[in-house]
PDB file of N, CA and C in Angstrom:
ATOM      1  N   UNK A   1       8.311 -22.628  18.908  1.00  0.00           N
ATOM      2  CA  UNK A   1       9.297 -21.577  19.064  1.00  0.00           C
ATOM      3  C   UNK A   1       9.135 -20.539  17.956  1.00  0.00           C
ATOM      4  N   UNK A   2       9.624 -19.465  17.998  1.00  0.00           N
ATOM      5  CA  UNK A   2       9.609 -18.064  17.481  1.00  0.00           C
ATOM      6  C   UNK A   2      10.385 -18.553  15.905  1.00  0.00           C
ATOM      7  N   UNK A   3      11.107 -19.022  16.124  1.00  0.00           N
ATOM      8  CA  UNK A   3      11.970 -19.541  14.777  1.00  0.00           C
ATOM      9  C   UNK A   3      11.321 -20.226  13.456  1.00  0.00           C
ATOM     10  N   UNK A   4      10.221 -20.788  14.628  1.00  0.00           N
ATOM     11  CA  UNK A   4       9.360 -21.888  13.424  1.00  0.00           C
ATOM     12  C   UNK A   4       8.595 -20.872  12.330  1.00  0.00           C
ATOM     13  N   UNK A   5       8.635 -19.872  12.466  1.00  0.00           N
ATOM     14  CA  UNK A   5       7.471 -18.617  11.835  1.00  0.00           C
ATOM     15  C   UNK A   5       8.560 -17.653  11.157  1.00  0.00           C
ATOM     16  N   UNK A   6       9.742 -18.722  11.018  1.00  0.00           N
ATOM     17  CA  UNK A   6      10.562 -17.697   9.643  1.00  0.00           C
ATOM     18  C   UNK A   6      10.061 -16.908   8.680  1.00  0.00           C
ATOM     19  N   UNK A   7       9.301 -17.773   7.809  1.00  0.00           N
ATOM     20  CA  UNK A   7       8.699 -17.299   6.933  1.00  0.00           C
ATOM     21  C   UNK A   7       7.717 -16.303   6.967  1.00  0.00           C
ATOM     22  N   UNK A   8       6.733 -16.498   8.035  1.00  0.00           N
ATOM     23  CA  UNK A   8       5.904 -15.228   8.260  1.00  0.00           C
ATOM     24  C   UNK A   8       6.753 -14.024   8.622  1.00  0.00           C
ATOM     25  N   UNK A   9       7.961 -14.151   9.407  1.00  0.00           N
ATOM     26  CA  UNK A   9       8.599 -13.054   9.521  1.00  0.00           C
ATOM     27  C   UNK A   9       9.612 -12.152   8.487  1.00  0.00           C
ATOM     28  N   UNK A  10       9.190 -13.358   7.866  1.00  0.00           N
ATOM     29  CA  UNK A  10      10.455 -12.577   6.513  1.00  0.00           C
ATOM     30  C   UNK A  10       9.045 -11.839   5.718  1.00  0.00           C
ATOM     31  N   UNK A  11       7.973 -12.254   6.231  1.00  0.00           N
ATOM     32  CA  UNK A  11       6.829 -11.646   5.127  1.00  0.00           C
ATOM     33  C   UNK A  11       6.942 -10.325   5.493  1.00  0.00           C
ATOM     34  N   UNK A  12       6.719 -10.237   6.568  1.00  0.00           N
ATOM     35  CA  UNK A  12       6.381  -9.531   7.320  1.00  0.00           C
ATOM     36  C   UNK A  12       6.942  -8.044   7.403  1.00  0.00           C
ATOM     37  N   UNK A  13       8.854  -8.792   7.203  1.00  0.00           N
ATOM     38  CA  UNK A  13       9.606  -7.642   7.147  1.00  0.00           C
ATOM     39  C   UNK A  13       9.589  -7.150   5.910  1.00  0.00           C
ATOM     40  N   UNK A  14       9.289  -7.964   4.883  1.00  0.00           N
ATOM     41  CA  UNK A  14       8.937  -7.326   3.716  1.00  0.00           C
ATOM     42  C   UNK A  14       8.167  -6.280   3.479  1.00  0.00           C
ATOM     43  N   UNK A  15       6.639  -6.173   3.934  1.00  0.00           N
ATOM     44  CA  UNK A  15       5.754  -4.697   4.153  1.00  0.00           C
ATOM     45  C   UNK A  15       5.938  -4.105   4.796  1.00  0.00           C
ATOM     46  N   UNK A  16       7.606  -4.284   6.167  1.00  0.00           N
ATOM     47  CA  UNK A  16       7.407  -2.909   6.912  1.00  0.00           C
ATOM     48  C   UNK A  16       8.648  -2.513   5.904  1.00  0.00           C
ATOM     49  N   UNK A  17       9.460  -2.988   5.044  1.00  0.00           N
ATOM     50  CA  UNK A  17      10.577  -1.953   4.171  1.00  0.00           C
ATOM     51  C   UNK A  17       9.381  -1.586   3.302  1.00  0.00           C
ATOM     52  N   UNK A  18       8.990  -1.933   2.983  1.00  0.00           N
ATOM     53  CA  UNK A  18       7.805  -1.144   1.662  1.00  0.00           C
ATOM     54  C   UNK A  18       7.193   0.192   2.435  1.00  0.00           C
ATOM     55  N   UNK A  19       6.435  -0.163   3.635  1.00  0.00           N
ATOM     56  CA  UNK A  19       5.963   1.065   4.253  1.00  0.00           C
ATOM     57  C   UNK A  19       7.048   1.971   5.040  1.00  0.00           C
ATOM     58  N   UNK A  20       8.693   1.454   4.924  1.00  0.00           N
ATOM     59  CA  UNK A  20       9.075   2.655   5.611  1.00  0.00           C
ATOM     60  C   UNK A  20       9.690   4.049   4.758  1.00  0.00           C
ATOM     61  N   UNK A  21       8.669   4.207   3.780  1.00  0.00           N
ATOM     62  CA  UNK A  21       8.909   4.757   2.988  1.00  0.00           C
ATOM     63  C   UNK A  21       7.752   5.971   2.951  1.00  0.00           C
ATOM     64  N   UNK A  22       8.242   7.570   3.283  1.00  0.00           N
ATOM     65  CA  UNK A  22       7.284   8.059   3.844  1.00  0.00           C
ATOM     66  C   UNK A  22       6.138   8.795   2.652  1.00  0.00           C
ATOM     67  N   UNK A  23       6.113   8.202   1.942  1.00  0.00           N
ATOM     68  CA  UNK A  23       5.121   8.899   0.017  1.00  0.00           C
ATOM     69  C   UNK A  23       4.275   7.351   0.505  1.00  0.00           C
ATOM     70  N   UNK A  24       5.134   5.798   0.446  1.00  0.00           N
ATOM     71  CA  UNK A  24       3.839   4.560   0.586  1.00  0.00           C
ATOM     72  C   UNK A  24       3.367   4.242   1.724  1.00  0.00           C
ATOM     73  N   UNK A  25       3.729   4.854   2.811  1.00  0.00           N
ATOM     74  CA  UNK A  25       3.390   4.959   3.896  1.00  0.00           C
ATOM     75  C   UNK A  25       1.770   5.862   4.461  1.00  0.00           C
ATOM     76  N   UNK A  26       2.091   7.142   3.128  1.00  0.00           N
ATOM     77  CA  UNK A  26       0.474   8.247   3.194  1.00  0.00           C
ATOM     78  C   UNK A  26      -0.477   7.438   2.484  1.00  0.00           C
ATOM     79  N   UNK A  27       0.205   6.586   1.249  1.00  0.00           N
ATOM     80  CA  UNK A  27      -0.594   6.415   0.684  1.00  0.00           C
ATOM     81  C   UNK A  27      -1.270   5.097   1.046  1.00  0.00           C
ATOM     82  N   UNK A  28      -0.976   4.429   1.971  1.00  0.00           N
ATOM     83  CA  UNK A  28      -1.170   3.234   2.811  1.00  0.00           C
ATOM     84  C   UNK A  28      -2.459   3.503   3.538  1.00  0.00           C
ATOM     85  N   UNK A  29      -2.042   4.426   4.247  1.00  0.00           N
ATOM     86  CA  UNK A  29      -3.019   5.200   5.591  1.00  0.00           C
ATOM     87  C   UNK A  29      -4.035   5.519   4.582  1.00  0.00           C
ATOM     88  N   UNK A  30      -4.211   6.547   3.626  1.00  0.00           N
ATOM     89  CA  UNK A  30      -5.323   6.772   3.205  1.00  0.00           C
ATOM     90  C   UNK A  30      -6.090   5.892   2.942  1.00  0.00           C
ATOM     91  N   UNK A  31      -5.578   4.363   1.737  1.00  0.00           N
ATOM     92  CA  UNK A  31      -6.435   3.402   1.061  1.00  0.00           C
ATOM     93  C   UNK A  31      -6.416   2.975   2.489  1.00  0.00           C
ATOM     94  N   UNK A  32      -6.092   2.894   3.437  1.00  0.00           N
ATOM     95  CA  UNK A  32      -6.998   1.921   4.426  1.00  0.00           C
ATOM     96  C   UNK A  32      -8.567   2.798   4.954  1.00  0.00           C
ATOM     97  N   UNK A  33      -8.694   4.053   4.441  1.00  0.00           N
ATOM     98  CA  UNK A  33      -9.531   4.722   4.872  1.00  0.00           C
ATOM     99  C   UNK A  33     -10.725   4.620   3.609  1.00  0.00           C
ATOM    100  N   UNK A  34     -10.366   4.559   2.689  1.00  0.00           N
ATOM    101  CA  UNK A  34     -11.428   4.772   1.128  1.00  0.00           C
ATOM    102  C   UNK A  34     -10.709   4.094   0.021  1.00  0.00           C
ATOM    103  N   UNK A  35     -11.166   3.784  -0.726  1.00  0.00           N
ATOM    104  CA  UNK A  35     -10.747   3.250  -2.013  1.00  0.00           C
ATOM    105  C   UNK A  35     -10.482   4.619  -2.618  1.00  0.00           C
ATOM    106  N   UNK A  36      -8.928   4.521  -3.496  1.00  0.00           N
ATOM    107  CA  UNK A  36      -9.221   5.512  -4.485  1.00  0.00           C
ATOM    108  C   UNK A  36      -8.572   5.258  -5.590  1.00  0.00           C
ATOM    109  N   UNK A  37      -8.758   6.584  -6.971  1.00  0.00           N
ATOM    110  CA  UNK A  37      -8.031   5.860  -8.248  1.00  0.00           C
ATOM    111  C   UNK A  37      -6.731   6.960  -7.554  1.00  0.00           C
ATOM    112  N   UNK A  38      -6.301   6.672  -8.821  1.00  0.00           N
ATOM    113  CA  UNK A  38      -4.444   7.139  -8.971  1.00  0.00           C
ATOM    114  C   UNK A  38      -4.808   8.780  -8.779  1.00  0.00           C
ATOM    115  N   UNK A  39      -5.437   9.335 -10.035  1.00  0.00           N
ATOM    116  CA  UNK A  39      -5.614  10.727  -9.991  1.00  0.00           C
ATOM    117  C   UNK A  39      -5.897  11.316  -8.898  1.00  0.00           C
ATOM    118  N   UNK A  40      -7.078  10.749  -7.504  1.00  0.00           N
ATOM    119  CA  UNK A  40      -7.237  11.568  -6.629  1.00  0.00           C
ATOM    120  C   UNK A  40      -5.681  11.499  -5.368  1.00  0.00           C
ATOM    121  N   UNK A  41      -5.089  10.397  -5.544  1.00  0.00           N
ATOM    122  CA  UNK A  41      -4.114   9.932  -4.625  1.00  0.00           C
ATOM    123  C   UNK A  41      -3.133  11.306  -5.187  1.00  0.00           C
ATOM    124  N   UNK A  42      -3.225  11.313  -6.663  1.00  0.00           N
ATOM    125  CA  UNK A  42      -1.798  12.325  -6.363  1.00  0.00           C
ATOM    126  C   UNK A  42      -2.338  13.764  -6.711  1.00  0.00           C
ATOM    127  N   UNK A  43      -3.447  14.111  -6.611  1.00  0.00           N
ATOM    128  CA  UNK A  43      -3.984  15.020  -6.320  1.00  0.00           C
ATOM    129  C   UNK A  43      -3.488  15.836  -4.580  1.00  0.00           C
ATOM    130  N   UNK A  44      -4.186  14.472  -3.540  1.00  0.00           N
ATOM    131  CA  UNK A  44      -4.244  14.639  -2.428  1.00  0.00           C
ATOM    132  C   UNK A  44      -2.505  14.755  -2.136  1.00  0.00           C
ATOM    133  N   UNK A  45      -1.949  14.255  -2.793  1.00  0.00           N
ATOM    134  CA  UNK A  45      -0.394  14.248  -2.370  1.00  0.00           C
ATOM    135  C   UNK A  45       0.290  15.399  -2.771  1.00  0.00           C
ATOM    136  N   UNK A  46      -0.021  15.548  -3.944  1.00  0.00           N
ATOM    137  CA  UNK A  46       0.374  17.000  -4.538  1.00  0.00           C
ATOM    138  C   UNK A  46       1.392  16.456  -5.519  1.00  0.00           C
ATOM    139  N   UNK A  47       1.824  15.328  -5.554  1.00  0.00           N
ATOM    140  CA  UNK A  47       2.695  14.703  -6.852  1.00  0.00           C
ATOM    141  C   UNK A  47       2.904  14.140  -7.850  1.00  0.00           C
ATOM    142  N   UNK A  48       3.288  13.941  -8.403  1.00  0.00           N
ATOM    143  CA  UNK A  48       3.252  14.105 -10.042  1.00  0.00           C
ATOM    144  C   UNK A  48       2.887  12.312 -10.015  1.00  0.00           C
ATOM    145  N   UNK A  49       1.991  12.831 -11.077  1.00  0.00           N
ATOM    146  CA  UNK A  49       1.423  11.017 -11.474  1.00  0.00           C
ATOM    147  C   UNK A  49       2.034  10.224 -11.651  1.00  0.00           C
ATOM    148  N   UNK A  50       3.017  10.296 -12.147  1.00  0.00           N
ATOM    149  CA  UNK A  50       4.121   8.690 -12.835  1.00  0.00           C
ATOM    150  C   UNK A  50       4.978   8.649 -11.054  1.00  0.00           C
ATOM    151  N   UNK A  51       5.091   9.361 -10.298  1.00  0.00           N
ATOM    152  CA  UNK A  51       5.732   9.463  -9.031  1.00  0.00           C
ATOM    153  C   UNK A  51       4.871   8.371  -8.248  1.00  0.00           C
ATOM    154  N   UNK A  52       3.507   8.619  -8.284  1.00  0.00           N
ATOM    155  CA  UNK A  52       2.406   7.935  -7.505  1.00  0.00           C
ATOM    156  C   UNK A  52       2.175   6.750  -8.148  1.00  0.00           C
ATOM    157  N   UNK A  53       2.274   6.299  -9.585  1.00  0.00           N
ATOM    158  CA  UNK A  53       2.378   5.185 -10.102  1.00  0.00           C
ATOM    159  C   UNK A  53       3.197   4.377  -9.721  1.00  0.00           C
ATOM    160  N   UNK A  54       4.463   4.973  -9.513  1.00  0.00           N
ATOM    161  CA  UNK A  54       5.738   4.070  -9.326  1.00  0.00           C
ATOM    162  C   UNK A  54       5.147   3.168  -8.131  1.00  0.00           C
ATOM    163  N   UNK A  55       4.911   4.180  -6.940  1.00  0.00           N
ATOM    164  CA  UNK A  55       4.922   3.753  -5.862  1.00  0.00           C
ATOM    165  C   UNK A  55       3.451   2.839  -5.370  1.00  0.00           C
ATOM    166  N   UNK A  56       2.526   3.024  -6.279  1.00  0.00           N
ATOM    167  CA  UNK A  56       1.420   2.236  -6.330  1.00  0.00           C
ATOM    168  C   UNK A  56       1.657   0.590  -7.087  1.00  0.00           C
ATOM    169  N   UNK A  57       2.450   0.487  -8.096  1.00  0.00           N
ATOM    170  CA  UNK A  57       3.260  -0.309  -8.798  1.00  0.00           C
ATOM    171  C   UNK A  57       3.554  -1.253  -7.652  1.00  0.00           C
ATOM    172  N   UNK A  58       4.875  -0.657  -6.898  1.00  0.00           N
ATOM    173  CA  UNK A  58       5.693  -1.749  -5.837  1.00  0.00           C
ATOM    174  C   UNK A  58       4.434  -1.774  -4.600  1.00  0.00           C
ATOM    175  N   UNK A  59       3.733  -1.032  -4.185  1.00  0.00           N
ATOM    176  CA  UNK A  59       2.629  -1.797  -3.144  1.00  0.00           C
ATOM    177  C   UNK A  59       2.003  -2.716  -3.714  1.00  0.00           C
ATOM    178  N   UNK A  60       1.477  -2.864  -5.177  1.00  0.00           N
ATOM    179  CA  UNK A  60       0.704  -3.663  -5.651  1.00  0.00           C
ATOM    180  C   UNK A  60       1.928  -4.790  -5.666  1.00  0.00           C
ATOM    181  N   UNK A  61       2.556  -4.961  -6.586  1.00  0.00           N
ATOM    182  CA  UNK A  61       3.523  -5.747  -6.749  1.00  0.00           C
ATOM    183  C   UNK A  61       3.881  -6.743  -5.379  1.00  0.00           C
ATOM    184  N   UNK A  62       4.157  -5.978  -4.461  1.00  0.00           N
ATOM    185  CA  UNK A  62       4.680  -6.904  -2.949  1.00  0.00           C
ATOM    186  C   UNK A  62       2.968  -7.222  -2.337  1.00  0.00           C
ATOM    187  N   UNK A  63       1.574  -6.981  -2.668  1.00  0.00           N
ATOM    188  CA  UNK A  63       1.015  -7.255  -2.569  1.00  0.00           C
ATOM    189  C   UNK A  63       0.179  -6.924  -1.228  1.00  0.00           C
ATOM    190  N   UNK A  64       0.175  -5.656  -0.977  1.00  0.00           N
ATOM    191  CA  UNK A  64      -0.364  -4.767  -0.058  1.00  0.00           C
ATOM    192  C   UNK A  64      -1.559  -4.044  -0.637  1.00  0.00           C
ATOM    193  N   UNK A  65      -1.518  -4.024  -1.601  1.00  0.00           N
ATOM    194  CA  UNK A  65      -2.570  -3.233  -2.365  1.00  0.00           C
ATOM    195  C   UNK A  65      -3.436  -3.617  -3.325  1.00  0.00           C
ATOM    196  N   UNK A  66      -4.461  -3.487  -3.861  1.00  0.00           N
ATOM    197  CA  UNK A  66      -5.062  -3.912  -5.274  1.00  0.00           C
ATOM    198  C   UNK A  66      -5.234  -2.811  -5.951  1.00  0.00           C
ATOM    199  N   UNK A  67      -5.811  -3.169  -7.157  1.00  0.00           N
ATOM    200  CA  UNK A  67      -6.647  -2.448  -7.974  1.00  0.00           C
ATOM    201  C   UNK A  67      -7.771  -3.336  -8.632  1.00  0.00           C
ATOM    202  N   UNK A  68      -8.827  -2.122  -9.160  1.00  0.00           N
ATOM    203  CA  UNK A  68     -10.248  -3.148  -9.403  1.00  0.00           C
ATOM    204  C   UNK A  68     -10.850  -2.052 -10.360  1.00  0.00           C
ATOM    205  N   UNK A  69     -10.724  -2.452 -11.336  1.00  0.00           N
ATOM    206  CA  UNK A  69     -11.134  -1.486 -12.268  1.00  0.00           C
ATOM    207  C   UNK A  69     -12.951  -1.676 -12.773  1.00  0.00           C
ATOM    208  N   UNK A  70     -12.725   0.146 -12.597  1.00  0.00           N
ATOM    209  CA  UNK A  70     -14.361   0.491 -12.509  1.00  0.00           C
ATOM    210  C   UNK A  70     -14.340   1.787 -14.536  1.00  0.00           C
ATOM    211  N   UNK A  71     -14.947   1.013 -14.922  1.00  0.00           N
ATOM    212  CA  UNK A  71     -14.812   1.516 -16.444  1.00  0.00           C
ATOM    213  C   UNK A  71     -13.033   2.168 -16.819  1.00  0.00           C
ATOM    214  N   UNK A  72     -12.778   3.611 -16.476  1.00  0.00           N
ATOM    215  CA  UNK A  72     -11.669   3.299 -17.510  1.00  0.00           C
ATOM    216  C   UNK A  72     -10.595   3.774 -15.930  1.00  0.00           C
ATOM    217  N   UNK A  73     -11.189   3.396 -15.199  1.00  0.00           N
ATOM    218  CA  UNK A  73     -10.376   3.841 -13.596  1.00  0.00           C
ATOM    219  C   UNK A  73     -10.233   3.181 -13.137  1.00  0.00           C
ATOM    220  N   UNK A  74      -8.815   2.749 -12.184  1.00  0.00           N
ATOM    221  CA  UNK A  74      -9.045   1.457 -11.676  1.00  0.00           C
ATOM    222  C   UNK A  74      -8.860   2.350  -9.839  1.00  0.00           C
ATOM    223  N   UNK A  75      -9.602   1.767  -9.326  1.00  0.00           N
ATOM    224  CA  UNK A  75      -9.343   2.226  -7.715  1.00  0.00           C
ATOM    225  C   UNK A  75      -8.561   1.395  -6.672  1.00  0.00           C
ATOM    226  N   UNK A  76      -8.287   1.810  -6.125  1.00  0.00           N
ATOM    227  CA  UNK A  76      -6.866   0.862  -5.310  1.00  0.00           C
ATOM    228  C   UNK A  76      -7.300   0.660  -3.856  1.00  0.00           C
ATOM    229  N   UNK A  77      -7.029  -0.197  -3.291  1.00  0.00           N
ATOM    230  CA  UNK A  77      -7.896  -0.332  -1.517  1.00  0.00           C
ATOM    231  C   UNK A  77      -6.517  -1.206  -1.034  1.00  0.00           C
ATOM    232  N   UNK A  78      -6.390  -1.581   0.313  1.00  0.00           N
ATOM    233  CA  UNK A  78      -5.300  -2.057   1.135  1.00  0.00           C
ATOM    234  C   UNK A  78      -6.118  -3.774   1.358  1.00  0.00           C
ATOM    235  N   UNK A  79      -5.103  -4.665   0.650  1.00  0.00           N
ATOM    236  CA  UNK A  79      -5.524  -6.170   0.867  1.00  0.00           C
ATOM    237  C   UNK A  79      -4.717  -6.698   1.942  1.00  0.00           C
ATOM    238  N   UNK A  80      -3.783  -5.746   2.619  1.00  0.00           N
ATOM    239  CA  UNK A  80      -2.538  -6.689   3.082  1.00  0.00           C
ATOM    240  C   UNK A  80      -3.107  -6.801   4.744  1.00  0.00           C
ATOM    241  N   UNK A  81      -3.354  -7.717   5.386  1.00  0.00           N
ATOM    242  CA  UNK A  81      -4.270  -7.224   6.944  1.00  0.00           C
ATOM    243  C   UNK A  81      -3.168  -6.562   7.407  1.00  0.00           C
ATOM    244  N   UNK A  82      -1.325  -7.625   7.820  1.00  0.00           N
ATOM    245  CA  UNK A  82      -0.226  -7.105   8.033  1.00  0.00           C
ATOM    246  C   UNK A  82      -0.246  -5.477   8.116  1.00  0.00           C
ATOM    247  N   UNK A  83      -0.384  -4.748   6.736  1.00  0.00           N
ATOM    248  CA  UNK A  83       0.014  -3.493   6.683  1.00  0.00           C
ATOM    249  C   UNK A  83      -1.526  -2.637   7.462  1.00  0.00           C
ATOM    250  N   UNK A  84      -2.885  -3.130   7.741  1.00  0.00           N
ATOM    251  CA  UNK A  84      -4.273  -2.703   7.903  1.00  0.00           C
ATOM    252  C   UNK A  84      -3.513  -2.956   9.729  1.00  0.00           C
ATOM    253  N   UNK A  85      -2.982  -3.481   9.767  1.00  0.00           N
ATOM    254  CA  UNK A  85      -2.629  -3.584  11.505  1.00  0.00           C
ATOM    255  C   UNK A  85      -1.728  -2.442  11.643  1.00  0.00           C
ATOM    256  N   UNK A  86      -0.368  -2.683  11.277  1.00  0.00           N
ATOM    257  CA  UNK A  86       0.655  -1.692  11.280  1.00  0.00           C
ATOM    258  C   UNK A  86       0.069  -0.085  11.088  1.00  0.00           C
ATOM    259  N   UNK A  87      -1.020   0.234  10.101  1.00  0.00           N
ATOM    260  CA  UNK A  87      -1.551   1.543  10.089  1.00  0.00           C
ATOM    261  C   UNK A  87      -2.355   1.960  11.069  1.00  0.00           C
ATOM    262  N   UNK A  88      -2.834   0.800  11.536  1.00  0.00           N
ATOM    263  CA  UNK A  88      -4.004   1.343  12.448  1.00  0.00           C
ATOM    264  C   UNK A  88      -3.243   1.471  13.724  1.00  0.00           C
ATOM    265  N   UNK A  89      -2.270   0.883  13.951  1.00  0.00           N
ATOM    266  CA  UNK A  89      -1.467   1.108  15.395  1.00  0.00           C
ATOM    267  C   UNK A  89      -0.707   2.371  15.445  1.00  0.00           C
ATOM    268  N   UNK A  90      -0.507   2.894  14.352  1.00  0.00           N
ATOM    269  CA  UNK A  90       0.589   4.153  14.466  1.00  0.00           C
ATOM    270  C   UNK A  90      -0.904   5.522  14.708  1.00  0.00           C
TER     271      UNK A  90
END
């Protein structure tokens, strides 16, 4: 039964409140397209760095996102499949 998969569903609902948020939501869609660091993300966004941190912070944090640092940059890519489904369907 549907019930037995509580837990996946509470996961679940967890990355769609994270992505219904429309700043981690762009920035979702993009890293599922390229890896990037912070600077080009809020470049491409047009917003202020500690803005794009925050919100790179709580994707990493709830665990949708990484980082992998390449000398003094770290680049960020989408680990979560959950959220790699949800983007690719919209």
């Amino acid at each position: 039964m549907a019930f037995d998969k509580e837990n996946q569903f509470n996961v679940e609902a967890e990355v769609l409140k994270v992505l219904g948020h429309p700043i981690r939501l762009k920035i979702v869609a993009g890293l599922c397209t390229q890896e990037c660091n912070v600077k080009h993300i809020w470049e491409c966004l047009g917003l202020p760095q500690a803005t794009v941190s925050q919100h790179l912070a709580l994707l990493k944090n709830k665990g949708i996102i990484d980082g992998k640092r390449e000398g003094v940059e770290v680049h960020y890519s989408v680990i979560n499949d959950f959220a790699k489904k949800i983007i690719g369907s919209l």
